[in-house]
PDB file of N, CA and C in Angstrom:
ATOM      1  N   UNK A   1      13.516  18.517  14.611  1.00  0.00           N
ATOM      2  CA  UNK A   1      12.178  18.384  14.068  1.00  0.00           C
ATOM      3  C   UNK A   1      12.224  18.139  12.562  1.00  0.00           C
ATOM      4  N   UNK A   2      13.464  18.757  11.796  1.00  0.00           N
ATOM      5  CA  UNK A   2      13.540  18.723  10.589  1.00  0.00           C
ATOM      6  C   UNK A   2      13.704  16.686  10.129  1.00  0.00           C
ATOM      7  N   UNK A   3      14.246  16.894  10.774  1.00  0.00           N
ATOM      8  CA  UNK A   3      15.044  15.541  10.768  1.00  0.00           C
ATOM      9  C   UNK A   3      14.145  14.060  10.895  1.00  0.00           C
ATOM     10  N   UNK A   4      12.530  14.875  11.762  1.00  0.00           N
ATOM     11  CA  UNK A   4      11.710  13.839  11.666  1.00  0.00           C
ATOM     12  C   UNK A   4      10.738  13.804  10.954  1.00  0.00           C
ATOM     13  N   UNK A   5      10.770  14.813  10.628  1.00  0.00           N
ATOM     14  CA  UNK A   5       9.697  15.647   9.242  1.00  0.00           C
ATOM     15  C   UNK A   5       9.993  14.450   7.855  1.00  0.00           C
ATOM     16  N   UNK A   6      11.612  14.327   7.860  1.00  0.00           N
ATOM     17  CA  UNK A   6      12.208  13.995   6.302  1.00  0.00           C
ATOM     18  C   UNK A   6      11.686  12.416   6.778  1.00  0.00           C
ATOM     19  N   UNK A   7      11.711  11.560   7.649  1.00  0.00           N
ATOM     20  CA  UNK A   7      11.670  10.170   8.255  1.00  0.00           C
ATOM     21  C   UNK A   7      10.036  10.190   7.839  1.00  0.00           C
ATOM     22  N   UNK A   8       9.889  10.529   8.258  1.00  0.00           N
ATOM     23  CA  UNK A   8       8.146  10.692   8.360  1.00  0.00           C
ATOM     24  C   UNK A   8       7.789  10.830   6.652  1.00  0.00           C
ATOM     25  N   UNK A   9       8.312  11.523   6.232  1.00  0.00           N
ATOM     26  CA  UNK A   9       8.006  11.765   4.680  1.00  0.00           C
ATOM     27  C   UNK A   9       8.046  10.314   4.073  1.00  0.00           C
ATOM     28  N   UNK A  10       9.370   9.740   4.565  1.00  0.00           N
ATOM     29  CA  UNK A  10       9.917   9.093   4.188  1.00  0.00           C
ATOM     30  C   UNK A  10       9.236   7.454   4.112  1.00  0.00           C
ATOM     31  N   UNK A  11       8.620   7.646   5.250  1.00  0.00           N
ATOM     32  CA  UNK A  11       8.197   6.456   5.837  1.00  0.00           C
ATOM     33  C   UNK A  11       6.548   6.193   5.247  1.00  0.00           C
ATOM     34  N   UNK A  12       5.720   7.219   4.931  1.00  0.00           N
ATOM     35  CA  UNK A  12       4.794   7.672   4.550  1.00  0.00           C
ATOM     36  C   UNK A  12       4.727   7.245   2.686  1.00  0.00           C
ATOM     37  N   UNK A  13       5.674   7.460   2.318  1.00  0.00           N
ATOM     38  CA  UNK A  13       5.843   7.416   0.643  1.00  0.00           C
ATOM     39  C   UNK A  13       6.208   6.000   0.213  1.00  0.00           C
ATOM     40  N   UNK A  14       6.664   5.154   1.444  1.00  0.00           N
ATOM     41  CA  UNK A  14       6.660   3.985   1.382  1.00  0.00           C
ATOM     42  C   UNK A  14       5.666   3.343   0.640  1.00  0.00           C
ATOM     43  N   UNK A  15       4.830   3.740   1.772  1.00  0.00           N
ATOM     44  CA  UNK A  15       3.797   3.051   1.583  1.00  0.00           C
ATOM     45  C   UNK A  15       3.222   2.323  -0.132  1.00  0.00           C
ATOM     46  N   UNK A  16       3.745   3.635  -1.113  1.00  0.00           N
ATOM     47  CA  UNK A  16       3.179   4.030  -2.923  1.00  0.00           C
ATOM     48  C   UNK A  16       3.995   2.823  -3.270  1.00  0.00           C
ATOM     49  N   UNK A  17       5.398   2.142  -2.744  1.00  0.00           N
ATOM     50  CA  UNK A  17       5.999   1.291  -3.239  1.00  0.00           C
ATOM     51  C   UNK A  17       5.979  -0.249  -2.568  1.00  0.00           C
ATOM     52  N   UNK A  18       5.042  -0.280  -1.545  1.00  0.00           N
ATOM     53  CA  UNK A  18       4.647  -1.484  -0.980  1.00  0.00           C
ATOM     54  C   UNK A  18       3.511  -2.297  -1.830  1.00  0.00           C
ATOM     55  N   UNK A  19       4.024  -3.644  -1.861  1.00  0.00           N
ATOM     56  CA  UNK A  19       2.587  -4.340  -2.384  1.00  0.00           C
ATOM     57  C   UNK A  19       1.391  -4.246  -1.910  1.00  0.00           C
ATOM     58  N   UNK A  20       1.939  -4.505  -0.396  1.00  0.00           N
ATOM     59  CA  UNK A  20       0.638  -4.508   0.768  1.00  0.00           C
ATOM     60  C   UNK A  20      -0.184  -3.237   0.549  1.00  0.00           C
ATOM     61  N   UNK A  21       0.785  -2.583   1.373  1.00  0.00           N
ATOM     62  CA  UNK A  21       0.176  -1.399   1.306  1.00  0.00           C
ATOM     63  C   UNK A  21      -1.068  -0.865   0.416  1.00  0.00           C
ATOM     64  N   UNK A  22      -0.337  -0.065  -0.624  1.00  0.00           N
ATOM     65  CA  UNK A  22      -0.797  -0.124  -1.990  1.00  0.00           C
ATOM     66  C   UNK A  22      -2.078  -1.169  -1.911  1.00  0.00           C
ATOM     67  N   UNK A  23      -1.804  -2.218  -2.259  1.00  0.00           N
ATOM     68  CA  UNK A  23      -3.039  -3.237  -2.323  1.00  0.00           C
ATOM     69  C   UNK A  23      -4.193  -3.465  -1.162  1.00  0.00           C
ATOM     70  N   UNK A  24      -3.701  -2.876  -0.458  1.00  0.00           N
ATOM     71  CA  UNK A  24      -5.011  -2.748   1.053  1.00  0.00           C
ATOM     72  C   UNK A  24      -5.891  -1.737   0.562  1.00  0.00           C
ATOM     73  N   UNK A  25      -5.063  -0.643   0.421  1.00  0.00           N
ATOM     74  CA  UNK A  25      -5.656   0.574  -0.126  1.00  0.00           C
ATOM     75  C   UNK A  25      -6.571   1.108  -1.108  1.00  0.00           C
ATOM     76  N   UNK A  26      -6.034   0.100  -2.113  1.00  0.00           N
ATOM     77  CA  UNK A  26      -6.692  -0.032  -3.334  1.00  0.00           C
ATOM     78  C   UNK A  26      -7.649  -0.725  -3.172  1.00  0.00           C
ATOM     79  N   UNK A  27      -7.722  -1.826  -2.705  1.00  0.00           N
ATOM     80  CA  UNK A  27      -9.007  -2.770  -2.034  1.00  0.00           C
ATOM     81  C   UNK A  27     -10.376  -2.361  -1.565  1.00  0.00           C
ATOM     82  N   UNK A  28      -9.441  -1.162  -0.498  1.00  0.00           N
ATOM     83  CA  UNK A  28     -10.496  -0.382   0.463  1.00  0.00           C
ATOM     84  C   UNK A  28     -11.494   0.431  -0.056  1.00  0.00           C
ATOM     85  N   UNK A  29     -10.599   0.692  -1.476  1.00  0.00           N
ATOM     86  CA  UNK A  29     -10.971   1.766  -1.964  1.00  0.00           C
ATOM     87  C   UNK A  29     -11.884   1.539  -3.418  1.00  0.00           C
ATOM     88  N   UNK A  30     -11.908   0.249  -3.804  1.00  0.00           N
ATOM     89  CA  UNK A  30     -12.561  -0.392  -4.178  1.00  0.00           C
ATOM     90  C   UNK A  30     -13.848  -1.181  -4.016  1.00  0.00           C
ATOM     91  N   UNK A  31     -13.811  -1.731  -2.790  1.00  0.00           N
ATOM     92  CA  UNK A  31     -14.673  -2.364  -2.008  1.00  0.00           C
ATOM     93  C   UNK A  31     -15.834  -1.883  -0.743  1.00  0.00           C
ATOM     94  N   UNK A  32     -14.965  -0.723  -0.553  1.00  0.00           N
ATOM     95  CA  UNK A  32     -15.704  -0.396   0.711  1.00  0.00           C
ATOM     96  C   UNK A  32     -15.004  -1.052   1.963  1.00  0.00           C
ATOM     97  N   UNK A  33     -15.782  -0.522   3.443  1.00  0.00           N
ATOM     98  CA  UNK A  33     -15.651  -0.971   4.909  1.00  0.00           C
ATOM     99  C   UNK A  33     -15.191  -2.482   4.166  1.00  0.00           C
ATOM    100  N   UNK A  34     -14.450  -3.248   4.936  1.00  0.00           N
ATOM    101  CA  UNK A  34     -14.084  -4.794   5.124  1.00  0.00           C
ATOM    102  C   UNK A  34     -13.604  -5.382   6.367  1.00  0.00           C
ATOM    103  N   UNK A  35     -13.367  -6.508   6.407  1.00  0.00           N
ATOM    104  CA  UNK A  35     -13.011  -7.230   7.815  1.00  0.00           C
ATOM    105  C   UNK A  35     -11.663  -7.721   6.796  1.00  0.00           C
ATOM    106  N   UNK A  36     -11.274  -8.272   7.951  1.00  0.00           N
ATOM    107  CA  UNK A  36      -9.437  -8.725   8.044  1.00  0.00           C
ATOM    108  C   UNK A  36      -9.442 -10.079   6.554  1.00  0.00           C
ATOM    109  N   UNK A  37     -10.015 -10.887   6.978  1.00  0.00           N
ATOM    110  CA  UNK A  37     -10.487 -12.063   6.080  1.00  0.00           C
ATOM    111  C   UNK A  37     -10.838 -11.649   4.581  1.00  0.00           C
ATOM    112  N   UNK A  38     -12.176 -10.519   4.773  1.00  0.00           N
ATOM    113  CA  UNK A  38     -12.042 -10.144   2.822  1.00  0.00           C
ATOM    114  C   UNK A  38     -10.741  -9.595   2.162  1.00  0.00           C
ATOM    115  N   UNK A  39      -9.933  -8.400   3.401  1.00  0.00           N
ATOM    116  CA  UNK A  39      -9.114  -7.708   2.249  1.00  0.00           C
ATOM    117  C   UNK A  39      -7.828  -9.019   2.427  1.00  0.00           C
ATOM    118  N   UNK A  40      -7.654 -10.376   3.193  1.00  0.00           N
ATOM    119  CA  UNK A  40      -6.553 -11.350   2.806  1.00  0.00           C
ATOM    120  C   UNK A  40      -6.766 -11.953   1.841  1.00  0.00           C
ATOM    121  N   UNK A  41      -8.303 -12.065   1.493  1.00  0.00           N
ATOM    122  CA  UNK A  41      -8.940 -12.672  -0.090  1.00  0.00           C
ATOM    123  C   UNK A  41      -8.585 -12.304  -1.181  1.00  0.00           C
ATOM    124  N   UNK A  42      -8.905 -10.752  -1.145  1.00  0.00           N
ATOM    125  CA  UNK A  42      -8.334  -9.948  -2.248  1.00  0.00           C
ATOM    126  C   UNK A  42      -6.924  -9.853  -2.667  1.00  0.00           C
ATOM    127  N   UNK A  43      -6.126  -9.894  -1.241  1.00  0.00           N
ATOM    128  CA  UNK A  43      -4.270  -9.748  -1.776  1.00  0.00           C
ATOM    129  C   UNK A  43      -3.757 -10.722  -2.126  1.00  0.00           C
ATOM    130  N   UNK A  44      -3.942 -11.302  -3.243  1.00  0.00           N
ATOM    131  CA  UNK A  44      -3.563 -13.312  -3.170  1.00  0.00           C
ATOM    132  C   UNK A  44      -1.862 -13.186  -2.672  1.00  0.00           C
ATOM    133  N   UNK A  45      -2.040 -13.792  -1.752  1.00  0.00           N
ATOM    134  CA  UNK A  45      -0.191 -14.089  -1.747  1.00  0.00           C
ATOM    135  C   UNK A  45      -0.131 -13.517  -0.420  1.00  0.00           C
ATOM    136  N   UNK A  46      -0.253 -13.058   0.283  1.00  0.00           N
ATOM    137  CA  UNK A  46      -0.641 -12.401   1.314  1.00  0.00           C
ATOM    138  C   UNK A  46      -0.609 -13.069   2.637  1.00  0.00           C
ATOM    139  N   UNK A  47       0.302 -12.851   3.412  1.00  0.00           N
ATOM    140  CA  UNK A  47       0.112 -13.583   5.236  1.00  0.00           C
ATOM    141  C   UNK A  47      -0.493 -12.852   6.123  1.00  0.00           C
ATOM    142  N   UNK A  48      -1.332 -13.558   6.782  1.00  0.00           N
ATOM    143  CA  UNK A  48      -1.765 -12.879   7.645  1.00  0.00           C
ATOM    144  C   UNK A  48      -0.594 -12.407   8.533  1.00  0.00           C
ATOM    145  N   UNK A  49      -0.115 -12.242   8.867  1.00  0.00           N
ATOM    146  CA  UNK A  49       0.942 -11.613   9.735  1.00  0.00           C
ATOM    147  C   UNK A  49       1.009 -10.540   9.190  1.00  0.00           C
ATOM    148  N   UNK A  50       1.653 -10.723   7.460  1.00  0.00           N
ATOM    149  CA  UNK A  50       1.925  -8.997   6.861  1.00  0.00           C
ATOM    150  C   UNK A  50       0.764  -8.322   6.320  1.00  0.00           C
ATOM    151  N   UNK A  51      -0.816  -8.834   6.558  1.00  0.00           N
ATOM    152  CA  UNK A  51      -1.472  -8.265   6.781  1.00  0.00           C
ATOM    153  C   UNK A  51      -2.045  -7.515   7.585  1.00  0.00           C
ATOM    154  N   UNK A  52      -1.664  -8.023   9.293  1.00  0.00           N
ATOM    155  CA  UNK A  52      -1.821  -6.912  10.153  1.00  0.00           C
ATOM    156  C   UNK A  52      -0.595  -6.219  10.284  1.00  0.00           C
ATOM    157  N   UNK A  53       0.416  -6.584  10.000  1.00  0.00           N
ATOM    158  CA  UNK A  53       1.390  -5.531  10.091  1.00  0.00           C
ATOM    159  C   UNK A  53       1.129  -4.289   9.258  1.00  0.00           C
ATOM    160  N   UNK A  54       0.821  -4.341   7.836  1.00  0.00           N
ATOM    161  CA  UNK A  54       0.576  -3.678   7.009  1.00  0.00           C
ATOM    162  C   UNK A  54      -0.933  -2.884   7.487  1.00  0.00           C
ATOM    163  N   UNK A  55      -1.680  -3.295   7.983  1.00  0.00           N
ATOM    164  CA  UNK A  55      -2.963  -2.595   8.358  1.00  0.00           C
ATOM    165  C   UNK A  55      -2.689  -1.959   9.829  1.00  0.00           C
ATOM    166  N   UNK A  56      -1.811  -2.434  10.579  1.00  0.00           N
ATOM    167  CA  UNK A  56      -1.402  -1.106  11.395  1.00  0.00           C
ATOM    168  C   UNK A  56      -0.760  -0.047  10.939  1.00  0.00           C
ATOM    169  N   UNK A  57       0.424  -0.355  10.040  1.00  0.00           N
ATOM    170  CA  UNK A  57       1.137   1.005   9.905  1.00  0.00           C
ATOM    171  C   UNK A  57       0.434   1.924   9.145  1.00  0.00           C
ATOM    172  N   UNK A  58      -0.899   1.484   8.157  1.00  0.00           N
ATOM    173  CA  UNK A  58      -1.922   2.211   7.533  1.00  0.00           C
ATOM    174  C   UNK A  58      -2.700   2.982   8.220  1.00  0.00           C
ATOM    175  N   UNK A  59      -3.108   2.247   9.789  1.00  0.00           N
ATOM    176  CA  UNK A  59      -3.758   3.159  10.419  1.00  0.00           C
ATOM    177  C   UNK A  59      -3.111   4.110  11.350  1.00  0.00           C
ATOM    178  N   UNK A  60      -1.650   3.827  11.655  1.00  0.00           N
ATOM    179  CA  UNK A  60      -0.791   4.578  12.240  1.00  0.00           C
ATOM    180  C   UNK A  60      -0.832   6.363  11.262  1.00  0.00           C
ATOM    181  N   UNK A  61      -1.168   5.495  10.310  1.00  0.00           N
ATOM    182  CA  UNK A  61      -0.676   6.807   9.091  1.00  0.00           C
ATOM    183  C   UNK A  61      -1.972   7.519   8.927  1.00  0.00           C
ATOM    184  N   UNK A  62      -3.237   7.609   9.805  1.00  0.00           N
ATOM    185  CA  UNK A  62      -4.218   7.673   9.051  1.00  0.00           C
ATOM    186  C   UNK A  62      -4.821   7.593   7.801  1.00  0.00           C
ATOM    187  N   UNK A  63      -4.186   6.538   6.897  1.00  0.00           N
ATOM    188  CA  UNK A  63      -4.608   6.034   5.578  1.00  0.00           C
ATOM    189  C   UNK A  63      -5.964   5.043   5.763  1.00  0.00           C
ATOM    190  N   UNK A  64      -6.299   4.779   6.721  1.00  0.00           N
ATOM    191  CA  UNK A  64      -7.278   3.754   7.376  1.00  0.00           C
ATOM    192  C   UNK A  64      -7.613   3.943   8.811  1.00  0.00           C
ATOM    193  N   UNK A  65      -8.950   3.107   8.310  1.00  0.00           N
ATOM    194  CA  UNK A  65      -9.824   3.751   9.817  1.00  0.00           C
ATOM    195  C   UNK A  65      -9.910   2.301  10.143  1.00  0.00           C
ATOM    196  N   UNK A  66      -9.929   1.935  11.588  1.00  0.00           N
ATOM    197  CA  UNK A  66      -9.982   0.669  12.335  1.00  0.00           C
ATOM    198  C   UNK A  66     -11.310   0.454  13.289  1.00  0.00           C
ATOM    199  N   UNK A  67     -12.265  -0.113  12.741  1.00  0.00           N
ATOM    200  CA  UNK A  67     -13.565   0.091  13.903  1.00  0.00           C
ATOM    201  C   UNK A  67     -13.880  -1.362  14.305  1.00  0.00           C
ATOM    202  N   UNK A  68     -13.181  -1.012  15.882  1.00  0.00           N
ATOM    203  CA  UNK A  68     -13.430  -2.873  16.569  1.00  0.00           C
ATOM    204  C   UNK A  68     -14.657  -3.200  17.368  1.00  0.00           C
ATOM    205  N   UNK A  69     -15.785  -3.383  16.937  1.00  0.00           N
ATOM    206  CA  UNK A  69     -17.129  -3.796  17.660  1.00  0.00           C
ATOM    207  C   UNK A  69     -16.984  -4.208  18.709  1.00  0.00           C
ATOM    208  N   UNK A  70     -15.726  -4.847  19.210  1.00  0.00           N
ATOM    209  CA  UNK A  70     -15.718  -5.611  20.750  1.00  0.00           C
ATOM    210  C   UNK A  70     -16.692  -6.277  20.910  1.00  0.00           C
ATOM    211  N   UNK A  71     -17.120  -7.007  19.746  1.00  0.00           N
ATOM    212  CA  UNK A  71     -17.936  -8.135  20.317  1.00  0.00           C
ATOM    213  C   UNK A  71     -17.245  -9.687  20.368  1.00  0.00           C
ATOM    214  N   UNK A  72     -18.121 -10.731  20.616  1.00  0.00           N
ATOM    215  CA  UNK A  72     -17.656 -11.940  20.621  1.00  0.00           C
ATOM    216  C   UNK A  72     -18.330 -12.677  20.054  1.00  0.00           C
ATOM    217  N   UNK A  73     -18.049 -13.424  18.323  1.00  0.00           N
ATOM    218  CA  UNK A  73     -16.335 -13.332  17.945  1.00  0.00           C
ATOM    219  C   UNK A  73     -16.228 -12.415  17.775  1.00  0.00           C
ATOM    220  N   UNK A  74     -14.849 -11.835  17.844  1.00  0.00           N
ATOM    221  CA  UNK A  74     -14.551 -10.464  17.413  1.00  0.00           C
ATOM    222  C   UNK A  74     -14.519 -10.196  16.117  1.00  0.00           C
ATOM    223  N   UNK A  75     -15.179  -8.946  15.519  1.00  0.00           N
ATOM    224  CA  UNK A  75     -15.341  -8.458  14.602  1.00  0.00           C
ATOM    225  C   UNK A  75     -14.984  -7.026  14.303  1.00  0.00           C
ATOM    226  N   UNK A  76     -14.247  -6.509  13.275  1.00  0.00           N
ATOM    227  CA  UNK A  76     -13.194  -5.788  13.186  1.00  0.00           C
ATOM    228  C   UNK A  76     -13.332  -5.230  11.618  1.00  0.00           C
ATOM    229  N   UNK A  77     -13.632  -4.151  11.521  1.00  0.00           N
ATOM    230  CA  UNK A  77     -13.413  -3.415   9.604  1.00  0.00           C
ATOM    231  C   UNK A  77     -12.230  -2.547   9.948  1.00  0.00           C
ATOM    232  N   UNK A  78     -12.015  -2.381   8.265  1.00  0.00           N
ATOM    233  CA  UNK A  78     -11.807  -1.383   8.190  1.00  0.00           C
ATOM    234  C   UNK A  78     -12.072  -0.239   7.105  1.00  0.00           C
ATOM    235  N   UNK A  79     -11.843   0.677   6.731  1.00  0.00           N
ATOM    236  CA  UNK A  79     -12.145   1.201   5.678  1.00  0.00           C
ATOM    237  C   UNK A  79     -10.950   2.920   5.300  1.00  0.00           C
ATOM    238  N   UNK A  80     -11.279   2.776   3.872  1.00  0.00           N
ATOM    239  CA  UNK A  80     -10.016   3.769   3.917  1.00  0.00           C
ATOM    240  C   UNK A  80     -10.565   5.622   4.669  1.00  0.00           C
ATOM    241  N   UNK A  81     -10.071   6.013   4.826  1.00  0.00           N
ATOM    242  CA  UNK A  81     -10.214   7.399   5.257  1.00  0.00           C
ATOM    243  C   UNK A  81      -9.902   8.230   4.061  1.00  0.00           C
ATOM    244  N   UNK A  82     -10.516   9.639   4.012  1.00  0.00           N
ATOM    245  CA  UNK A  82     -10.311  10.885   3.468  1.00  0.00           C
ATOM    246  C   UNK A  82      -8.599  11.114   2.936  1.00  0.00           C
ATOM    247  N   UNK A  83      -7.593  10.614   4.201  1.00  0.00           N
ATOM    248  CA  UNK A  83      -6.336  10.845   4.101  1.00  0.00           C
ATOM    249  C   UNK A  83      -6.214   9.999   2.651  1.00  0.00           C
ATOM    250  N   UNK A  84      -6.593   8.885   3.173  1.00  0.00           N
ATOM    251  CA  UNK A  84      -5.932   7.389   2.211  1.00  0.00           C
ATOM    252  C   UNK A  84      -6.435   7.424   0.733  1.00  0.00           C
ATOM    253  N   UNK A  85      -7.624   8.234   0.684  1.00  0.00           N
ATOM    254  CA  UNK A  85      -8.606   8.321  -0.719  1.00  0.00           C
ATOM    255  C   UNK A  85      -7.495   9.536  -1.543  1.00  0.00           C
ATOM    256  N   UNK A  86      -6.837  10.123  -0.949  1.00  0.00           N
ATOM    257  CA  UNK A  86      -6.172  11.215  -1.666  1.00  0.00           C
ATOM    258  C   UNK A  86      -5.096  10.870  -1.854  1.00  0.00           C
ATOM    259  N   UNK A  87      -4.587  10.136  -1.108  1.00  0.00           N
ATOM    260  CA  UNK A  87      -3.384   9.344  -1.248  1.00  0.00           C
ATOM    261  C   UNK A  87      -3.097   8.516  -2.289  1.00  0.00           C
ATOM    262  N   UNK A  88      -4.044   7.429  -2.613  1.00  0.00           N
ATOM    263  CA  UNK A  88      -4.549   6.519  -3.809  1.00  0.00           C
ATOM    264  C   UNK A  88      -4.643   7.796  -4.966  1.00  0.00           C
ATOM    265  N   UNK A  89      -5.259   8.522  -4.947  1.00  0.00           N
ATOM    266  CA  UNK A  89      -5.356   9.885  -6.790  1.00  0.00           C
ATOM    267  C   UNK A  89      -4.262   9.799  -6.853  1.00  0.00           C
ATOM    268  N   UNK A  90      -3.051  10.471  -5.696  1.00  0.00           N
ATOM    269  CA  UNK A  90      -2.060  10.819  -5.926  1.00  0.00           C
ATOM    270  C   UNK A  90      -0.846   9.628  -6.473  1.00  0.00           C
ATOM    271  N   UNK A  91      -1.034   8.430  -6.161  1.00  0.00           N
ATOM    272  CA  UNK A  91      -0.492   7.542  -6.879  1.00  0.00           C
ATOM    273  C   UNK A  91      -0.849   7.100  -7.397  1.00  0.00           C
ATOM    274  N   UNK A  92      -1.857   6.860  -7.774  1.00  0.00           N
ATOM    275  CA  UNK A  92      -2.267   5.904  -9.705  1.00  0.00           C
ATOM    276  C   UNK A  92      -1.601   6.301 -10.971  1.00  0.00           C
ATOM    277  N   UNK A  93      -1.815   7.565 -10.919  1.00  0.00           N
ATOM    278  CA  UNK A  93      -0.478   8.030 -11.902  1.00  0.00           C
ATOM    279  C   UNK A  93       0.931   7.529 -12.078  1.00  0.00           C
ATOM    280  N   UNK A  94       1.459   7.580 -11.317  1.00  0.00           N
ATOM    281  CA  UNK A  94       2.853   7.428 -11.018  1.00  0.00           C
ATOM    282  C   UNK A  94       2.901   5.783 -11.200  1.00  0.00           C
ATOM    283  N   UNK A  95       1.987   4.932 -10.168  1.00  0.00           N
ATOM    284  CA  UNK A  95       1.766   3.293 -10.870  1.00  0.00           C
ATOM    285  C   UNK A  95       1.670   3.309 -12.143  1.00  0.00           C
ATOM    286  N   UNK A  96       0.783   3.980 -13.079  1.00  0.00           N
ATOM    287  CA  UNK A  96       0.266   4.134 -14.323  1.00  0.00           C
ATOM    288  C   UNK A  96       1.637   4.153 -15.246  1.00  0.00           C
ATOM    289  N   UNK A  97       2.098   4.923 -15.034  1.00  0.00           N
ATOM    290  CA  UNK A  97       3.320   5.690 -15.494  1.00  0.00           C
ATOM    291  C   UNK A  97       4.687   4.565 -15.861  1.00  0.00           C
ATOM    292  N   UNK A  98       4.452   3.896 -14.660  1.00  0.00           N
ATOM    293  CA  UNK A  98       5.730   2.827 -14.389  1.00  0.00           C
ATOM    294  C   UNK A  98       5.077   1.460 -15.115  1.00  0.00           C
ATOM    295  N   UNK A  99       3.869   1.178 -15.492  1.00  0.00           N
ATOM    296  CA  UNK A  99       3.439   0.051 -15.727  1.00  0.00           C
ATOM    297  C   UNK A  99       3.653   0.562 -17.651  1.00  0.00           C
ATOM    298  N   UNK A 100       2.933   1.488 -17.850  1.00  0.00           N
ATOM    299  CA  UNK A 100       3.633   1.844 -19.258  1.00  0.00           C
ATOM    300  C   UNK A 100       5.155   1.903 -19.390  1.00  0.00           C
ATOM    301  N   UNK A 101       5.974   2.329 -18.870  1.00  0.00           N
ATOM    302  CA  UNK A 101       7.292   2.004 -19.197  1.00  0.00           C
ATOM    303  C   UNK A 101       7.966   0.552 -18.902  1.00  0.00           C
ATOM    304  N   UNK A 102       6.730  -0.219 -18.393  1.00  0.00           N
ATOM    305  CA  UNK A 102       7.886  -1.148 -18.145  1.00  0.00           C
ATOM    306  C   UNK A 102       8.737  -1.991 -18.959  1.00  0.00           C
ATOM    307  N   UNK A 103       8.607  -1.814 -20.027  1.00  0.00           N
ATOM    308  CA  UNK A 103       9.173  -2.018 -21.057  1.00  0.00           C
ATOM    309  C   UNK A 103      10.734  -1.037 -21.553  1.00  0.00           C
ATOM    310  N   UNK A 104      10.639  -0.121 -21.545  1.00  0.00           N
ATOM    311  CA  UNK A 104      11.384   0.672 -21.151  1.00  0.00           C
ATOM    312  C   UNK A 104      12.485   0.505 -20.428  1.00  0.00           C
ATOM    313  N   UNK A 105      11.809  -0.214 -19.390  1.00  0.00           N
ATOM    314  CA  UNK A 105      12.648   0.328 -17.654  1.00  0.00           C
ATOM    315  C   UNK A 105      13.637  -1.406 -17.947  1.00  0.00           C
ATOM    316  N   UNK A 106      13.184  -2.500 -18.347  1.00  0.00           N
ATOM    317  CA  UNK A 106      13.388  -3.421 -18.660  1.00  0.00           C
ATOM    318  C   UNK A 106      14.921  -3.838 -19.944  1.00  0.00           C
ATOM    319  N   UNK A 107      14.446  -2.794 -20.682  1.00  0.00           N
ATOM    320  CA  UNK A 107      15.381  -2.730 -21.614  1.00  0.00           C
ATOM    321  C   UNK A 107      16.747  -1.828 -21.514  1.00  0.00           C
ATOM    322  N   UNK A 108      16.630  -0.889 -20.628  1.00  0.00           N
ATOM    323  CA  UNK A 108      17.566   0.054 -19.971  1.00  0.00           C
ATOM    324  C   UNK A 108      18.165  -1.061 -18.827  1.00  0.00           C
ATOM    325  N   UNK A 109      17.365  -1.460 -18.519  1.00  0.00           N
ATOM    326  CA  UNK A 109      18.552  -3.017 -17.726  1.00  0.00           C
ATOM    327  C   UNK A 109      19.294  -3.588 -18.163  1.00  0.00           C
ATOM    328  N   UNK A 110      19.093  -4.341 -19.431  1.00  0.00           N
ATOM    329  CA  UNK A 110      19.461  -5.019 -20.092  1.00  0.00           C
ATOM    330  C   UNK A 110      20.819  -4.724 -20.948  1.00  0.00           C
ATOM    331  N   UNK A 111      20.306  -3.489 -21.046  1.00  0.00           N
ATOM    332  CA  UNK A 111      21.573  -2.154 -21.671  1.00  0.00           C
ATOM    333  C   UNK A 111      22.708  -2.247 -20.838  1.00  0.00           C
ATOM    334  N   UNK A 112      22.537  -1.789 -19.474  1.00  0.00           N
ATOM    335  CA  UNK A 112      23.343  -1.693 -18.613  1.00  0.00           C
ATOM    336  C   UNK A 112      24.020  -2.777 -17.822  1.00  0.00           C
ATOM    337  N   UNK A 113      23.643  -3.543 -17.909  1.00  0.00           N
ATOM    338  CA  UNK A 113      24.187  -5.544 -17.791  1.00  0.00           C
ATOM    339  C   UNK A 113      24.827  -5.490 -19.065  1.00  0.00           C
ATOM    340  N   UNK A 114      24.951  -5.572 -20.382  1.00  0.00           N
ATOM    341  CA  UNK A 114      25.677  -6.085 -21.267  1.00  0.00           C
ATOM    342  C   UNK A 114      26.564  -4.389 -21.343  1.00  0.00           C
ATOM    343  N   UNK A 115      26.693  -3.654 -21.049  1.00  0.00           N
ATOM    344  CA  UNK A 115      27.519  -2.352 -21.005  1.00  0.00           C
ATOM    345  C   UNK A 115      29.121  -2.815 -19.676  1.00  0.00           C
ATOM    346  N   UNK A 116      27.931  -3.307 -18.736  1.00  0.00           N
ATOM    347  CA  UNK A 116      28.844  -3.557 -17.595  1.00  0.00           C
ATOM    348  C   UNK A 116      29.738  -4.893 -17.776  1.00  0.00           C
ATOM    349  N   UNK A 117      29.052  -5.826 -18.054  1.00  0.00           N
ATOM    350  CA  UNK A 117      30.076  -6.926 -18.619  1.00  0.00           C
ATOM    351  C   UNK A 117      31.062  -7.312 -19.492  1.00  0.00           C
ATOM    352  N   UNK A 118      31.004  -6.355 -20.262  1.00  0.00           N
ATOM    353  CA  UNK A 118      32.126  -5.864 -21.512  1.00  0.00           C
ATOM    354  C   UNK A 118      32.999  -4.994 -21.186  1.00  0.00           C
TER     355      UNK A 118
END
């Protein structure tokens, strides 16, 4: 159980370092309820393929709620959940954090490439 606990953690925290992810989320959470089509608008760069891939494993995670009208055409939102809204506080910081250093993080590369080549 331990063992799926750490996977699960694991798999879950992903998510803070995915574009998709991250950017669905932020969307959702921005925008409100949406259909499949607005939040591919919003992610420029974005396939539909790794958009539903990415919007299942969101709702796998309860980070997102999936409500399918079953009508015809089919019409389909989604919107973030309680889980996913706490999820987003808990990483803006940490984005925040990394977007101020990136300068930093950039130059400590650079360090370590001309350290290693000599």
């Amino acid at each position: 159980m331990e063992d799926e606990d750490d996977w699960l953690k694991r798999e879950v925290l992903s998510h803070a370092g995915n574009r998709w992810a991250f950017g669905v989320i932020h969307a959702l959470k921005e925008g409100g309820r949406m259909r499949h089509a607005e939040l591919r608008r919003r992610l420029d760069g974005v396939t539909q393929r790794m958009l539903t891939r990415t919007l299942r494993q969101l709702e796998r995670d309860g980070l997102i709620l999936r409500q399918d009208y079953e009508e015809v055409p089919p019409r389909v939102d989604y919107e973030l959940t309680r889980l996913g809204e706490e999820f987003l506080l808990k990483i803006i910081p940490m984005w925040l954090w990394i977007f101020e250093h990136a300068e930093d993080f950039r130059q400590a590369r650079e360090a370590h490439s001309t350290a290693a080549s000599e």
